[in-house]
Protein backbone atom coordinates (compact mmCIF):
# COMPACT_ATOMS: atom_id res chain seq x y z
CA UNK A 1 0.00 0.00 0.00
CA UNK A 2 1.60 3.06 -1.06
CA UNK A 3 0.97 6.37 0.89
CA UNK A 4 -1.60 8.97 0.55
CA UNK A 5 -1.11 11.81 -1.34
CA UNK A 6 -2.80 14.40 0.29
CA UNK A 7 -0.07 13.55 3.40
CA UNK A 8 3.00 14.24 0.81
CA UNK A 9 6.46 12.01 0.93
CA UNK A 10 7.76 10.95 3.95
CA UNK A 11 11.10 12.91 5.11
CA UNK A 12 12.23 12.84 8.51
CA UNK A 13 13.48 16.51 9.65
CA UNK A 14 12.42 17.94 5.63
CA UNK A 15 13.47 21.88 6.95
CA UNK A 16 16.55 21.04 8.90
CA UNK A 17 17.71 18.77 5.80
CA UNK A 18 16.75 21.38 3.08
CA UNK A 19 18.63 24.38 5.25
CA UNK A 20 21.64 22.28 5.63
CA UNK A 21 21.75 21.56 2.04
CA UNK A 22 21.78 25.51 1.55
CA UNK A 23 24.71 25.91 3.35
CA UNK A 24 26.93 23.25 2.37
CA UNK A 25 25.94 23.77 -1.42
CA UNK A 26 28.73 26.39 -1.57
CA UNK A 27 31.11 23.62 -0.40
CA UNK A 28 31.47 20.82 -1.52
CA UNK A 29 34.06 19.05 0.97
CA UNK A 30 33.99 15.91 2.32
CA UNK A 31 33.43 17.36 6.13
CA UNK A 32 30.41 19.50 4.61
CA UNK A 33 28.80 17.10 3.23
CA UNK A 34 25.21 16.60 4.82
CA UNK A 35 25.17 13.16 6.79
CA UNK A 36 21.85 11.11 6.60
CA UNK A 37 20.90 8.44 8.91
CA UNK A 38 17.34 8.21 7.78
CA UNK A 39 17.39 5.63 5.11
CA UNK A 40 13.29 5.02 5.26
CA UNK A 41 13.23 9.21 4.22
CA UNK A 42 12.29 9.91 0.31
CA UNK A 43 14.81 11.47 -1.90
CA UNK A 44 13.42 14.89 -2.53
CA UNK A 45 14.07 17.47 -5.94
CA UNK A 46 15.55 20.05 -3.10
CA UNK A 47 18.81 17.55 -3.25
CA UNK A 48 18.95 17.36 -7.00
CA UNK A 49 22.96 17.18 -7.81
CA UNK A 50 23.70 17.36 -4.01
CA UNK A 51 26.65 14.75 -2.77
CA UNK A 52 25.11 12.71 0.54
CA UNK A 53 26.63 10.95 3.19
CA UNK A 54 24.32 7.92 4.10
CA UNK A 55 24.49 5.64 6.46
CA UNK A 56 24.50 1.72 6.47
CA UNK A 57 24.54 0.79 10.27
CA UNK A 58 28.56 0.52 9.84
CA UNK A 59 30.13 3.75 7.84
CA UNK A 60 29.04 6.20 5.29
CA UNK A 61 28.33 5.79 1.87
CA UNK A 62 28.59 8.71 -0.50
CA UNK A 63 25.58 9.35 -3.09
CA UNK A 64 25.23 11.87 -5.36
CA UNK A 65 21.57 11.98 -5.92
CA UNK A 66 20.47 12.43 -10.11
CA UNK A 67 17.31 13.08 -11.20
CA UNK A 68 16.24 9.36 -11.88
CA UNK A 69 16.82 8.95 -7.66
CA UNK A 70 14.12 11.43 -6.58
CA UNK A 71 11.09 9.89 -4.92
CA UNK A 72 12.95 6.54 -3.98
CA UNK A 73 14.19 6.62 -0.74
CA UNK A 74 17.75 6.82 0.26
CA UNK A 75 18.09 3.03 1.84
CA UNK A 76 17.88 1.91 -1.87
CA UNK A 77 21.58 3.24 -2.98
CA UNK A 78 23.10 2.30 0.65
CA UNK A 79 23.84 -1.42 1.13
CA UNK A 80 23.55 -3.07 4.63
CA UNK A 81 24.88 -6.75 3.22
CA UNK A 82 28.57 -7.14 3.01
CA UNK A 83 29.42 -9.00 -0.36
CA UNK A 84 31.17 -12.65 -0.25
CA UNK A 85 34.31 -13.36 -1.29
CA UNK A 86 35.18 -16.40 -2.35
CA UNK A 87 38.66 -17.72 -1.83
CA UNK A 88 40.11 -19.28 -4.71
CA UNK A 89 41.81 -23.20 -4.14
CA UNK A 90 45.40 -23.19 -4.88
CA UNK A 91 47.12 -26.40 -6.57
């Protein structure tokens, strides 16, 4: 079931995000970048071209959000699940 519209996409802390965004648009270091813990939040067109700092449970994962990413939410492009890797048998 997808939500209503007349309650709008679901961002945790939308103003303090947005006015954080503002400030740190004029730099674009890694320190200034805006950190997100919120991964169930939706990707909104205020962070069009914005780099992101998201976290996984474990460390940060940059994102630089493009206009394809807005209205998914920002869990989708920062992986919880370690990949394998498979050692290879020696002869």
């Amino acid at each position: 079931m997808t939500r209503s519209l007349w309650k709008g996409p679901f961002s945790e802390q939308i103003k303090t995000l947005i006015q954080k965004s503002n400030k740190t648009s004029k730099k674009t270091t890694e320190s200034s970048k805006i950190k997100i813990w919120s991964r169930r939040s939706v990707i909104l067109p205020a962070f069009l071209n914005k780099e992101l700092l998201i976290y996984n449970g474990k460390l940060f994962i940059p994102l630089k959000v493009s206009e394809e990413m807005i209205g998914h939410k920002y869990g989708e492009f920062a992986s919880t699940r370690k990949k394998p890797i498979h050692k290879k048998k020696r002869k």
